[in-house]
N, C-alpha and C. Protein backbone atom coordinates (compact mmCIF):
# COMPACT_ATOMS: atom_id res chain seq x y z
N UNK A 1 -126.57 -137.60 -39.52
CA UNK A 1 -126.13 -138.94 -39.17
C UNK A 1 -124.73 -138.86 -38.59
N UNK A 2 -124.42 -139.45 -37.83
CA UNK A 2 -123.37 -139.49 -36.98
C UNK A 2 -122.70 -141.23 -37.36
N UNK A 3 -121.21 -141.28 -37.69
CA UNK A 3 -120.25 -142.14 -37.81
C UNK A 3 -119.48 -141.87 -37.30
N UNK A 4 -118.85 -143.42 -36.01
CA UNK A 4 -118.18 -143.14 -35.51
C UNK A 4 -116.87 -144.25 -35.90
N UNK A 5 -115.58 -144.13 -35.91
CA UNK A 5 -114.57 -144.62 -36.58
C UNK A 5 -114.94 -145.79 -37.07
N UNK A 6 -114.95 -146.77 -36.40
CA UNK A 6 -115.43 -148.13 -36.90
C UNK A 6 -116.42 -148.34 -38.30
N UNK A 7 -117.08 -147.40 -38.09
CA UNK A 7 -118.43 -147.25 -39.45
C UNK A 7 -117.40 -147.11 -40.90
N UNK A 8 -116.47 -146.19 -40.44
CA UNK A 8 -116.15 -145.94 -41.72
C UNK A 8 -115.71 -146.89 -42.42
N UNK A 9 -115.30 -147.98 -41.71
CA UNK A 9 -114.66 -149.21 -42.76
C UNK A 9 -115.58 -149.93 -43.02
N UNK A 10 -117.22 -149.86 -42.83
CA UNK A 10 -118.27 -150.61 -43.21
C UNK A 10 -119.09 -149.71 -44.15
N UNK A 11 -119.17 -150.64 -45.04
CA UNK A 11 -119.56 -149.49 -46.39
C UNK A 11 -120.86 -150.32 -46.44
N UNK A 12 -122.41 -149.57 -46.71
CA UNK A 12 -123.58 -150.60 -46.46
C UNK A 12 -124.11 -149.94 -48.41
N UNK A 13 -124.16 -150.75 -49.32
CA UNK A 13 -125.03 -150.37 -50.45
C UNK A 13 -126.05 -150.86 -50.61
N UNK A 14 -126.84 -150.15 -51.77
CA UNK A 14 -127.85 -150.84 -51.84
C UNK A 14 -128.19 -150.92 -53.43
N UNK A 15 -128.52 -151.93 -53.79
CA UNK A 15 -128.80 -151.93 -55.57
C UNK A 15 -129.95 -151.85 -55.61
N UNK A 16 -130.70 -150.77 -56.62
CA UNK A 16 -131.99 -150.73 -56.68
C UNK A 16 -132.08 -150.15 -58.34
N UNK A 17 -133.50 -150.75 -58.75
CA UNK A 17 -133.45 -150.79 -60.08
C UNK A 17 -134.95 -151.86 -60.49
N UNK A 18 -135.32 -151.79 -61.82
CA UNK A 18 -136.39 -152.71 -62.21
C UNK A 18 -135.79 -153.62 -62.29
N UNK A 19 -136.96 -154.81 -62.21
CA UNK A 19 -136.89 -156.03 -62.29
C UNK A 19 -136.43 -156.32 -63.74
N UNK A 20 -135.41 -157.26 -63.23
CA UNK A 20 -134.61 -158.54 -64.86
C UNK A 20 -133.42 -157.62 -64.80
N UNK A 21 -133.44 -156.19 -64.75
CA UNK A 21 -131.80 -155.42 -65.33
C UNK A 21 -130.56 -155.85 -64.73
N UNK A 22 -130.51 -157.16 -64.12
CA UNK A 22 -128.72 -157.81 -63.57
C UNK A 22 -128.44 -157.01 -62.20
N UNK A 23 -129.51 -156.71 -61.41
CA UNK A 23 -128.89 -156.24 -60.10
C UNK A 23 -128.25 -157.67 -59.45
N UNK A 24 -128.87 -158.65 -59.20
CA UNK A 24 -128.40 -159.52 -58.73
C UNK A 24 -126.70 -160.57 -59.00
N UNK A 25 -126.94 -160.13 -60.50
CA UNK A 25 -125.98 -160.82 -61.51
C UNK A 25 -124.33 -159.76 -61.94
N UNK A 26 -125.32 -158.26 -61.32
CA UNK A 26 -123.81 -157.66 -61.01
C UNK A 26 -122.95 -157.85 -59.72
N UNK A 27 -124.19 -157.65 -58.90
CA UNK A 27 -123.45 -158.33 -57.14
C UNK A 27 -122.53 -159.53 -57.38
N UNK A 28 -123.36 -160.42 -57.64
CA UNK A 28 -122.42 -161.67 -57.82
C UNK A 28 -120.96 -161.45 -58.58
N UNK A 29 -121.12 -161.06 -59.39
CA UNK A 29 -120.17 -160.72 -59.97
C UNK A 29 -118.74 -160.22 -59.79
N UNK A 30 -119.38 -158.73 -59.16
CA UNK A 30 -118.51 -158.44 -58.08
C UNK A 30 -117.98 -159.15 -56.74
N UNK A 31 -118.99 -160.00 -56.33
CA UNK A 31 -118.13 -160.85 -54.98
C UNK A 31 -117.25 -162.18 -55.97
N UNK A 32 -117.36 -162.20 -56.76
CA UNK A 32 -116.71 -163.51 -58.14
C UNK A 32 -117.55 -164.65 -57.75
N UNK A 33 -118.91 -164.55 -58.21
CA UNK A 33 -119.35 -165.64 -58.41
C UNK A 33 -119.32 -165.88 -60.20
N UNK A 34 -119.93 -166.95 -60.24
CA UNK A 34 -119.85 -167.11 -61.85
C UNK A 34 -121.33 -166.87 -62.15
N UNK A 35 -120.99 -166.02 -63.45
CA UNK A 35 -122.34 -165.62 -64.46
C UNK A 35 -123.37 -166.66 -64.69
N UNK A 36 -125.33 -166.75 -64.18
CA UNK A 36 -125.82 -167.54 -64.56
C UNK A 36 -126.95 -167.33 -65.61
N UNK A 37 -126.97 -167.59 -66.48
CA UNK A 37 -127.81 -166.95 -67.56
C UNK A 37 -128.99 -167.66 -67.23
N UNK A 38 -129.74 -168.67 -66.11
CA UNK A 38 -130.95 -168.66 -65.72
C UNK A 38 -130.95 -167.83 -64.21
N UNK A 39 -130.46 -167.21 -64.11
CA UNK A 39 -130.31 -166.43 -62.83
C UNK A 39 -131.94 -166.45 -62.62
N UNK A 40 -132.82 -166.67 -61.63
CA UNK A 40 -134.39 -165.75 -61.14
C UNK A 40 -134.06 -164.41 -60.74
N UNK A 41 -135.26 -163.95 -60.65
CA UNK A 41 -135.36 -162.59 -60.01
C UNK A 41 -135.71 -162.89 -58.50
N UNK A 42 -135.05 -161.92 -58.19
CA UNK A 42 -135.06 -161.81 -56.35
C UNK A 42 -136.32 -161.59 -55.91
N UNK A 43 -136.92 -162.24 -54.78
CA UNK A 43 -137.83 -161.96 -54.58
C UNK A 43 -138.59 -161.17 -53.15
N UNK A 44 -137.20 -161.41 -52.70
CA UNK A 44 -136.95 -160.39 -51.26
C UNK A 44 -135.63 -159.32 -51.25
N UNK A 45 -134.63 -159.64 -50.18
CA UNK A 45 -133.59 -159.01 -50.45
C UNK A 45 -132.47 -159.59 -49.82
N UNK A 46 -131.71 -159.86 -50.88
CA UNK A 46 -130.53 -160.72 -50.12
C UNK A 46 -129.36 -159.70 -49.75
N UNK A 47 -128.51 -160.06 -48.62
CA UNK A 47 -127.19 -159.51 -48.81
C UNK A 47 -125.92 -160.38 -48.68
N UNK A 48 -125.02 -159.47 -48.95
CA UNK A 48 -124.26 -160.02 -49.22
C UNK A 48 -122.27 -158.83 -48.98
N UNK A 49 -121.84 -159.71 -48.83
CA UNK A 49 -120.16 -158.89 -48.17
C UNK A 49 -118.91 -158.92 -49.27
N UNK A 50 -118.01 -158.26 -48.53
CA UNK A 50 -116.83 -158.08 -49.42
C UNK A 50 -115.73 -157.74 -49.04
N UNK A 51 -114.60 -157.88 -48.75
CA UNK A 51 -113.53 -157.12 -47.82
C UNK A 51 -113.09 -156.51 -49.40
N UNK A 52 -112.36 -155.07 -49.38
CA UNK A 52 -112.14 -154.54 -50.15
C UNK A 52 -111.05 -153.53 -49.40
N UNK A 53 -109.80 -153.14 -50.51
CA UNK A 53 -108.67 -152.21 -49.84
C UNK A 53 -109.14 -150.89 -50.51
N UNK A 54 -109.18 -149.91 -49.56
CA UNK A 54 -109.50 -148.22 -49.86
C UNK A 54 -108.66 -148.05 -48.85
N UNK A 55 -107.72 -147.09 -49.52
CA UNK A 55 -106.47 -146.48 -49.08
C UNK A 55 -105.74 -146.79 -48.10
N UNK A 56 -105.40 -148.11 -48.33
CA UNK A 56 -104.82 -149.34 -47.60
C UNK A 56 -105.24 -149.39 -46.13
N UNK A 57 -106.33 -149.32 -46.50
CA UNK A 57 -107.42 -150.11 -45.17
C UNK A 57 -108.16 -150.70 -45.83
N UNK A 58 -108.48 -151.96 -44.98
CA UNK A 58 -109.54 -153.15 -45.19
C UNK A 58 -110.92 -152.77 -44.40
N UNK A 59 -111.80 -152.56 -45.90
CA UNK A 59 -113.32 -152.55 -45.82
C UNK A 59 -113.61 -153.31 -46.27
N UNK A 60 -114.83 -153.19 -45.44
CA UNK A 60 -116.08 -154.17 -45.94
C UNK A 60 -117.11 -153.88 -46.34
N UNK A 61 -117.29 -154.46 -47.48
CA UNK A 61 -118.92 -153.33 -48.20
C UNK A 61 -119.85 -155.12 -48.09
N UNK A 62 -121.17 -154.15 -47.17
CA UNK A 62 -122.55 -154.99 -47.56
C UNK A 62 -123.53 -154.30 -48.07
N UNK A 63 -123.77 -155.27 -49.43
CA UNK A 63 -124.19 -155.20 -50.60
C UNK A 63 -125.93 -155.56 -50.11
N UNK A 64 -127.34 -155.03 -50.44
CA UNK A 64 -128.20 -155.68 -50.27
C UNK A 64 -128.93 -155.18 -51.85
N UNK A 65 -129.33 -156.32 -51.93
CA UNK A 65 -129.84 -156.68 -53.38
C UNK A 65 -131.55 -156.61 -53.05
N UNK A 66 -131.96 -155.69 -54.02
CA UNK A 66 -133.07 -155.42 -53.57
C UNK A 66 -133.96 -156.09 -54.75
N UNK A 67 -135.18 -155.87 -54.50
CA UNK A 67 -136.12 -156.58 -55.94
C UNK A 67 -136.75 -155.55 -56.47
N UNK A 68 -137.05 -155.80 -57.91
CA UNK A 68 -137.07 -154.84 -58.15
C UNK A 68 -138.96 -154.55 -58.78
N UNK A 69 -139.16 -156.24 -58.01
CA UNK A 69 -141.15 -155.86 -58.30
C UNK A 69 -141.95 -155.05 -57.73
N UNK A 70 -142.37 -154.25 -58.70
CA UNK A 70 -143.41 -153.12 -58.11
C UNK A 70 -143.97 -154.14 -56.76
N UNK A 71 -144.69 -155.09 -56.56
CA UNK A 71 -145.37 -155.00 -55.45
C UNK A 71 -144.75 -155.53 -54.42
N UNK A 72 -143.33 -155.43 -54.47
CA UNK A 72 -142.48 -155.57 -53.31
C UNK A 72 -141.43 -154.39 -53.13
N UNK A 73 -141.69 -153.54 -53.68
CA UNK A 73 -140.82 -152.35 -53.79
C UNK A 73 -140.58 -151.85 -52.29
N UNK A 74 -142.14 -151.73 -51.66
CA UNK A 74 -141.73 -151.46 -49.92
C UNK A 74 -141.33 -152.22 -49.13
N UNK A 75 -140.66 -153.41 -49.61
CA UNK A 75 -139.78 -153.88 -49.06
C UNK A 75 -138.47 -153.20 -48.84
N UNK A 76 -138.17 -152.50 -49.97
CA UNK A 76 -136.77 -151.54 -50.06
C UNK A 76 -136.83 -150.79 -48.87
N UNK A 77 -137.80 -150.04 -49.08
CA UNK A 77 -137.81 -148.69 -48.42
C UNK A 77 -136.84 -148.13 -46.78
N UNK A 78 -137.33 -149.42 -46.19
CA UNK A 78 -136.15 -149.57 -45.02
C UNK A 78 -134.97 -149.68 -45.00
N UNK A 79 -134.44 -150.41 -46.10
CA UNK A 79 -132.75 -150.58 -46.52
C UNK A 79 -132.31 -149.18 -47.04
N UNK A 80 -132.90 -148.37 -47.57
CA UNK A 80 -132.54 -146.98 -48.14
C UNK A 80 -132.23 -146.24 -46.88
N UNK A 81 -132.75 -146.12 -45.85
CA UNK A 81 -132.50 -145.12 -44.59
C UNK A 81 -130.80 -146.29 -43.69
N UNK A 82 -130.89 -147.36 -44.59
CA UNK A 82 -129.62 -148.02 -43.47
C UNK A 82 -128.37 -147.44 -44.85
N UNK A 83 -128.55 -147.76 -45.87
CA UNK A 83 -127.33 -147.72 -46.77
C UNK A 83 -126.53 -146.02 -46.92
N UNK A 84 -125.68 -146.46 -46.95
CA UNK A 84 -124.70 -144.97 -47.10
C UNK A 84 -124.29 -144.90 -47.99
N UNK A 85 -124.90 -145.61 -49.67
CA UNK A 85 -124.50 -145.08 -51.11
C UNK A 85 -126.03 -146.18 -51.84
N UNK A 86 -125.88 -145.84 -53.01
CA UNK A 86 -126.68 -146.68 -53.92
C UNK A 86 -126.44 -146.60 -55.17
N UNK A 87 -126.20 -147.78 -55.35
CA UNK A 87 -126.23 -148.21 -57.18
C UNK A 87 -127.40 -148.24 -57.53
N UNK A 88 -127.98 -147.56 -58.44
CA UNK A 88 -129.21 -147.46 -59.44
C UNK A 88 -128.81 -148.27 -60.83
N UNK A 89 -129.65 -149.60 -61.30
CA UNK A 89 -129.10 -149.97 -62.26
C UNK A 89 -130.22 -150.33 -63.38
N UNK A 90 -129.69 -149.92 -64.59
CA UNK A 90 -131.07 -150.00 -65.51
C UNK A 90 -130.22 -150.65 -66.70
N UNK A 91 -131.18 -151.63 -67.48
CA UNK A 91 -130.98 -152.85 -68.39
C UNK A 91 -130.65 -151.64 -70.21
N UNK A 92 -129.57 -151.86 -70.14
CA UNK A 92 -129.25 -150.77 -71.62
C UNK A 92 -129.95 -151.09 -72.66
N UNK A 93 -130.49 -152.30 -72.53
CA UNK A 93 -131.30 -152.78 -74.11
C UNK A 93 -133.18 -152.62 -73.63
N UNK A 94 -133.03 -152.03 -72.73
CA UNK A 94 -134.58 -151.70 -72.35
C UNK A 94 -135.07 -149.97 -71.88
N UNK A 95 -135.61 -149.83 -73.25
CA UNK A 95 -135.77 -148.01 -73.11
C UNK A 95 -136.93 -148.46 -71.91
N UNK A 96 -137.95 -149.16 -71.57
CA UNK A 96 -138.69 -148.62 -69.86
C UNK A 96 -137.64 -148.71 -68.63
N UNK A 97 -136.50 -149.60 -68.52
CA UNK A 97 -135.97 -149.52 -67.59
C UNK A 97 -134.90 -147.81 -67.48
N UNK A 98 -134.65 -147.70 -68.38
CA UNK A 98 -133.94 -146.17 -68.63
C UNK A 98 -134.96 -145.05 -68.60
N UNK A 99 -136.00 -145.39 -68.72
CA UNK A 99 -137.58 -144.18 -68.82
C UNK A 99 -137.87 -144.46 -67.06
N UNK A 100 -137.48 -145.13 -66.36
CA UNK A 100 -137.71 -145.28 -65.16
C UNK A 100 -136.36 -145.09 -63.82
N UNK A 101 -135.65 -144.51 -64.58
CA UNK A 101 -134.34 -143.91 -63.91
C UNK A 101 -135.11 -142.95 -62.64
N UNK A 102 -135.86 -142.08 -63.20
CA UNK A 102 -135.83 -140.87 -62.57
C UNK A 102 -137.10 -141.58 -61.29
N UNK A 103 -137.86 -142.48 -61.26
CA UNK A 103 -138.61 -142.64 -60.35
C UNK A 103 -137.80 -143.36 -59.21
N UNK A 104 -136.59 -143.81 -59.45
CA UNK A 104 -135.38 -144.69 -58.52
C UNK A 104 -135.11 -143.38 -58.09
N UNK A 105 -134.90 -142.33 -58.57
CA UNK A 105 -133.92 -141.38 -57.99
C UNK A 105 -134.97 -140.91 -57.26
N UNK A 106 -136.25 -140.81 -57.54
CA UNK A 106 -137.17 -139.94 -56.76
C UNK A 106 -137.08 -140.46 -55.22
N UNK A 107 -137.56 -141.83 -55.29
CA UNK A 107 -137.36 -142.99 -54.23
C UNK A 107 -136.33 -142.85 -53.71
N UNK A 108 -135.46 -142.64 -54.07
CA UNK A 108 -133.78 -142.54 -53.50
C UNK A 108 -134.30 -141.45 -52.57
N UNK A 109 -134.48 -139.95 -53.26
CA UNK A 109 -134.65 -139.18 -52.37
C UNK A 109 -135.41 -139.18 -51.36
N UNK A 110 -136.81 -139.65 -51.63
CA UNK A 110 -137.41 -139.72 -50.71
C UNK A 110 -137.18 -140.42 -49.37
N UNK A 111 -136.63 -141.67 -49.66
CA UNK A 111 -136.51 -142.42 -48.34
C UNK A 111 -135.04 -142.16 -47.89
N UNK A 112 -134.25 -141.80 -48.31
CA UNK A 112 -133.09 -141.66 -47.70
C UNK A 112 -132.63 -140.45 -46.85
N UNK A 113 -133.28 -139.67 -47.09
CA UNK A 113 -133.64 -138.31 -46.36
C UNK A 113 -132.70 -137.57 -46.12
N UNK A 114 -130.86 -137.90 -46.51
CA UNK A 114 -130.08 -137.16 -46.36
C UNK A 114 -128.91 -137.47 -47.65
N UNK A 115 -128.19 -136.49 -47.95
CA UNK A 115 -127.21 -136.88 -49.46
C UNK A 115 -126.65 -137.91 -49.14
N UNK A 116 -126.21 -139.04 -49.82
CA UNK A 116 -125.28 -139.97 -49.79
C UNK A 116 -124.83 -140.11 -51.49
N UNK A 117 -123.90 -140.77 -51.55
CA UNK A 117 -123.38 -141.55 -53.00
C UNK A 117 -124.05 -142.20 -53.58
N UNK A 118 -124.05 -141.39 -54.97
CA UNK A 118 -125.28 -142.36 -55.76
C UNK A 118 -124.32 -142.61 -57.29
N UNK A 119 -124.28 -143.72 -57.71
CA UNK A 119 -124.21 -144.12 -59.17
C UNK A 119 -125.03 -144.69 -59.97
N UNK A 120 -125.10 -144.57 -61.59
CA UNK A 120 -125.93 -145.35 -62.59
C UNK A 120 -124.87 -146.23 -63.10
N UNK A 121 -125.69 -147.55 -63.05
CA UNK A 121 -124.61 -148.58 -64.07
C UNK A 121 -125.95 -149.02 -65.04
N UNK A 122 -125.35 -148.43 -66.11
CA UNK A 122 -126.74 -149.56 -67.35
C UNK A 122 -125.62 -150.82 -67.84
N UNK A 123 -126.73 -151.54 -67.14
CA UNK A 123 -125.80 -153.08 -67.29
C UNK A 123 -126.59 -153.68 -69.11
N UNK A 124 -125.61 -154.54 -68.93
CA UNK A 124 -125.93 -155.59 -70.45
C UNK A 124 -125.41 -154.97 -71.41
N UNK A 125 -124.08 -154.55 -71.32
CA UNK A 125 -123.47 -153.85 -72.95
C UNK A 125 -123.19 -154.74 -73.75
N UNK A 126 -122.76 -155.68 -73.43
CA UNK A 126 -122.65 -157.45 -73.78
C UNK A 126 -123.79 -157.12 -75.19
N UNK A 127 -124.89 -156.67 -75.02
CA UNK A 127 -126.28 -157.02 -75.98
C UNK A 127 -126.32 -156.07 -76.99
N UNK A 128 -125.40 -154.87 -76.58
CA UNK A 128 -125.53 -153.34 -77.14
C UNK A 128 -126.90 -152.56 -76.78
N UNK A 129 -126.37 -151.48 -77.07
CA UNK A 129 -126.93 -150.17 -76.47
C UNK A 129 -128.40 -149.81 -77.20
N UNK A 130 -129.83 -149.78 -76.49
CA UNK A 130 -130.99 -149.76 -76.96
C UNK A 130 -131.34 -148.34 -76.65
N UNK A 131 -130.74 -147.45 -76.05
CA UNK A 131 -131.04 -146.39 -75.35
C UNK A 131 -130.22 -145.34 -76.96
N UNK A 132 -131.32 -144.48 -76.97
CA UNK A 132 -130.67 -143.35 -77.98
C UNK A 132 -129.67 -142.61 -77.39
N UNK A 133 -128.56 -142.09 -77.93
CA UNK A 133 -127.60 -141.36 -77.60
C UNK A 133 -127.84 -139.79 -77.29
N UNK A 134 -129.06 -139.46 -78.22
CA UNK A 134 -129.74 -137.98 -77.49
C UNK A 134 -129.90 -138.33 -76.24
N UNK A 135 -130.75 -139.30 -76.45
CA UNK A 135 -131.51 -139.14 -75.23
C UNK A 135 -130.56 -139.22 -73.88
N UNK A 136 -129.83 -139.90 -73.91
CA UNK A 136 -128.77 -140.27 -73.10
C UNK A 136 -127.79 -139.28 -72.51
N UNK A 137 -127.59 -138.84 -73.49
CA UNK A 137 -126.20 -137.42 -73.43
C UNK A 137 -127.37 -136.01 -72.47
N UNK A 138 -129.02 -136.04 -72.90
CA UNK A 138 -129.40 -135.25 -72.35
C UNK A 138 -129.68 -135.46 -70.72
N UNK A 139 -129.80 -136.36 -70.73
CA UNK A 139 -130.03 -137.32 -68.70
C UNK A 139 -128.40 -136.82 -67.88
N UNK A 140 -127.49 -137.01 -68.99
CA UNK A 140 -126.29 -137.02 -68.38
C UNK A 140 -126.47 -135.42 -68.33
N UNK A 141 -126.37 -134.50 -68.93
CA UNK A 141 -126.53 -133.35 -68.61
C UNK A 141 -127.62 -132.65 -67.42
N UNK A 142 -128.01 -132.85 -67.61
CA UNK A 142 -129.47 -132.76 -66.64
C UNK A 142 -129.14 -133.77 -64.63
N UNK A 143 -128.01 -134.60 -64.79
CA UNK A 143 -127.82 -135.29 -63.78
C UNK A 143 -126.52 -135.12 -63.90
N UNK A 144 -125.45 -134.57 -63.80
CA UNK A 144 -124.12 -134.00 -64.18
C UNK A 144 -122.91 -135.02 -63.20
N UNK A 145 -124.10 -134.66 -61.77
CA UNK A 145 -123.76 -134.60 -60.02
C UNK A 145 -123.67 -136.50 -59.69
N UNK A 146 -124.48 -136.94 -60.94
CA UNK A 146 -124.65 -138.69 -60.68
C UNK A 146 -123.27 -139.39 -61.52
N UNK A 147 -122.46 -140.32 -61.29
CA UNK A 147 -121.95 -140.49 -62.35
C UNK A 147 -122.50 -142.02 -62.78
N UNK A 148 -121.98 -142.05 -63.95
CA UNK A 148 -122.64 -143.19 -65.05
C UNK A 148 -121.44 -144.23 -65.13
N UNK A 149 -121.76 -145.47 -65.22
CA UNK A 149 -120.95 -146.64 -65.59
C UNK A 149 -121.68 -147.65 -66.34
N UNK A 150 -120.87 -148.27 -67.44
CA UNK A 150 -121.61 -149.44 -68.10
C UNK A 150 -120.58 -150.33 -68.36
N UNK A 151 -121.95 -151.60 -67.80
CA UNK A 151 -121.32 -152.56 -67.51
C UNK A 151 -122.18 -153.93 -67.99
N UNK A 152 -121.02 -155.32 -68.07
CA UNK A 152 -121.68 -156.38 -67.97
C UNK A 152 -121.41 -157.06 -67.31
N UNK A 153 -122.37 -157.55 -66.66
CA UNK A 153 -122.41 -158.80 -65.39
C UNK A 153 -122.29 -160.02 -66.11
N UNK A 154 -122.14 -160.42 -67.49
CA UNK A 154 -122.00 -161.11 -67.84
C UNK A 154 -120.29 -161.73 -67.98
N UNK A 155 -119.96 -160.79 -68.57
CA UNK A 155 -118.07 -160.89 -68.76
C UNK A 155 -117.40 -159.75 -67.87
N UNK A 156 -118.14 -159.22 -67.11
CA UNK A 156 -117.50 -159.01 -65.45
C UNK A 156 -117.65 -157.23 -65.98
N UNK A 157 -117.30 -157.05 -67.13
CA UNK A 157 -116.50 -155.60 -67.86
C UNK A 157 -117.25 -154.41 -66.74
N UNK A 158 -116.32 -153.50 -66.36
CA UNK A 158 -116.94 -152.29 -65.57
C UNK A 158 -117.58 -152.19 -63.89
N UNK A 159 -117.54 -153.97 -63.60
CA UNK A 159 -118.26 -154.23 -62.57
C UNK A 159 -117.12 -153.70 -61.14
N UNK A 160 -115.83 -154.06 -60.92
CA UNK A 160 -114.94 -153.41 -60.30
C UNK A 160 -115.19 -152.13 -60.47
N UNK A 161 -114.84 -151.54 -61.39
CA UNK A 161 -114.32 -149.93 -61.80
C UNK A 161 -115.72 -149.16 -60.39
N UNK A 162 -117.04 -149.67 -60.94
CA UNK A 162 -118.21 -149.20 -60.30
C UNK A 162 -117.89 -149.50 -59.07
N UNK A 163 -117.81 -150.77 -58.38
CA UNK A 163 -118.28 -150.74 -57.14
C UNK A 163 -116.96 -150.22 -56.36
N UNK A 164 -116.06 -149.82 -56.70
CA UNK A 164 -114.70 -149.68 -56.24
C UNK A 164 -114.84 -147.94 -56.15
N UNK A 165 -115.53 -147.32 -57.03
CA UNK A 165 -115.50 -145.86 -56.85
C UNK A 165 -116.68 -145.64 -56.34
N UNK A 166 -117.62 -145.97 -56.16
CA UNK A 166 -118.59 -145.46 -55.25
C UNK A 166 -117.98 -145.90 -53.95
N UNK A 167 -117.77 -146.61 -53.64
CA UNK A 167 -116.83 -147.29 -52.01
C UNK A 167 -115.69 -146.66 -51.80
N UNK A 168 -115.37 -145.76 -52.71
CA UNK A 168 -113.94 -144.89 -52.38
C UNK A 168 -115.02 -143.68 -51.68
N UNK A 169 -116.16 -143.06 -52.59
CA UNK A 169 -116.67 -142.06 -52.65
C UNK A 169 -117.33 -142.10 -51.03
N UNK A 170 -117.90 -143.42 -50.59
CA UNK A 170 -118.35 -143.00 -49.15
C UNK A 170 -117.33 -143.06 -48.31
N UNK A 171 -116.29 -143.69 -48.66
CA UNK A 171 -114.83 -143.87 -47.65
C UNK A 171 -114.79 -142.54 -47.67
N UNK A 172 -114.68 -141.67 -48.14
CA UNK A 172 -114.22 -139.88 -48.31
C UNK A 172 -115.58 -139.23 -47.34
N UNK A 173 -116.55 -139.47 -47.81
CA UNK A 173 -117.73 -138.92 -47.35
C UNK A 173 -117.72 -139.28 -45.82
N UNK A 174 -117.70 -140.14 -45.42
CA UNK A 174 -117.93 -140.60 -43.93
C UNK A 174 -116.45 -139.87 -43.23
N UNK A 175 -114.83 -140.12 -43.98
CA UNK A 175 -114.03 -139.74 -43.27
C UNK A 175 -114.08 -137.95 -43.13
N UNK A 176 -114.69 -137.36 -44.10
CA UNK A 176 -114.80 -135.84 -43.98
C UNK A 176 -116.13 -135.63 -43.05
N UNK A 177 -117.11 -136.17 -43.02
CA UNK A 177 -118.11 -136.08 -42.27
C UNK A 177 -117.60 -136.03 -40.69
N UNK A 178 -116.86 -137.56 -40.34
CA UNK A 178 -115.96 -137.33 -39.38
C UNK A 178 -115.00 -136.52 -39.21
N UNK A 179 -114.34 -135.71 -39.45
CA UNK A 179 -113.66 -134.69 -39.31
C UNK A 179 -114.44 -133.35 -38.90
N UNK A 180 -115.54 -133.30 -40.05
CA UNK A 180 -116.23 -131.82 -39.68
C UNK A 180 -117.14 -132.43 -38.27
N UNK A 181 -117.39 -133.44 -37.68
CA UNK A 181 -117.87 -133.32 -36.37
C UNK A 181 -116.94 -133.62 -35.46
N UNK A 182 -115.78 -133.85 -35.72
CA UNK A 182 -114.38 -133.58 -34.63
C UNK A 182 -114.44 -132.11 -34.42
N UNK A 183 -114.14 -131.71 -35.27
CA UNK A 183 -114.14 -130.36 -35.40
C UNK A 183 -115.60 -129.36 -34.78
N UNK A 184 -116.43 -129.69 -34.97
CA UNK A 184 -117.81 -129.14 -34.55
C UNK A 184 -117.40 -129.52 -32.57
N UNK A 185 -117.48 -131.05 -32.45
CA UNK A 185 -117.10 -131.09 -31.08
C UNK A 185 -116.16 -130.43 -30.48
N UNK A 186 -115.22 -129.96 -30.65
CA UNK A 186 -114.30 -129.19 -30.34
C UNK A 186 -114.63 -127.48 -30.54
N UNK A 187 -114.95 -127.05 -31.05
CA UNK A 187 -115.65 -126.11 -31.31
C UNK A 187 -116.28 -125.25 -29.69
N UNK A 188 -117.27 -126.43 -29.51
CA UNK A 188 -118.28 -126.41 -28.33
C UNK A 188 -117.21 -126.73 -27.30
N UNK A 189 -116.42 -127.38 -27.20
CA UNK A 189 -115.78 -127.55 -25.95
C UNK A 189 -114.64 -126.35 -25.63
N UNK A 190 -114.31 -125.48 -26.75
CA UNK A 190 -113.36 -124.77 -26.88
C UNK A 190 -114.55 -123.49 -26.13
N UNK A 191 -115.40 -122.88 -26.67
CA UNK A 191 -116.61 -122.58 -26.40
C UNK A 191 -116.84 -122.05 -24.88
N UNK A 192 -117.15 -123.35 -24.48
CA UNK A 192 -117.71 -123.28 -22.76
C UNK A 192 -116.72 -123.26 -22.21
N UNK A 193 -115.40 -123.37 -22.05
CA UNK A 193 -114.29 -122.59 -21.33
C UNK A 193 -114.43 -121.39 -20.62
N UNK A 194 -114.28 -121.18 -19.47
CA UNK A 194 -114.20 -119.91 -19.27
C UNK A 194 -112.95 -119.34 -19.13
């Protein structure tokens, strides 16, 4: 994939995750809307913006909120080949949404077809933690390379920290990406000189 300057200050995510776990209710969150405890579930995919400062430049991250019903899941599938990071988010008081981590990541891989930035946020700490701590500490080992955040979309807790370091993480990724194809172009032009 090729980025050219302008890209880099457009940060495109994508939240993906089962249905009910606060994908929608963390977005909001993060743009400061207020917490709705009848929130619905999404039933397409909304997006949504943000101007944000990474290393005193003004970005803009668009957020698309995906759904998370099995029989709209290929709806995603196209937003995964546009986004250049993804939040994976699973409901902490629900061991199937945490037993279904690894089929997001599969999906991740599959449709995205090249590395980008990936984070876990298990939202709802607000409720406490349903997920065993074996079990937990062993995912984190086994996924070392992903990092983990928990959070509530309810009283905001962790929702910055997350979306602020994955949006640092593609700000880095895209500006080194650009560099090693400055560099590659130059290369070739240095090259065919005679």
């Amino acid at each position: 994939m090729s980025y050219k300057f302008q890209d880099i200050k457009i940060i495109s995510l994508i939240l993906v995750g089962e249905s009910t776990v606060g994908k929608t209710s963390i977005m909001r969150s993060f743009i400061g809307e207020e917490f709705s405890e009848s929130s619905l579930s999404s039933i397409g995919i909304e997006v949504y913006t943000k101007d944000i400062s990474i290393k005193k430049e003004t970005c803009t991250i668009k957020i698309w909120d995906t759904c998370g019903q099995e029989r709209l899941r290929a709806l995603s599938a196209n937003y995964y080949k546009k986004a250049d990071g993804v939040i994976l988010v699973y409901d902490i008081t629900s061991i199937d949404s945490f037993n279904n981590i690894e089929y997001w990541l599969n999906s991740i891989n599959y449709y995205c077809k090249r590395e980008i930035p990936i984070i876990i946020i298990g939202n709802k700490i607000d409720l406490g933690n349903k997920i065993d701590e074996d079990t937990l500490n062993n995912f984190i080992n086994e996924h070392s390379n992903i990092s983990m955040f928990n959070t509530s979309a309810k009283t905001g807790k962790g929702i910055n920290e997350a979306f602020y370091y994955i949006a640092e993480e593609i700000y880095n990724f895209k500006k080194e990406y650009q560099i090693i194809e400055l560099r590659d172009v130059n290369n070739i032009k240095s090259k065919s000189r005679c």
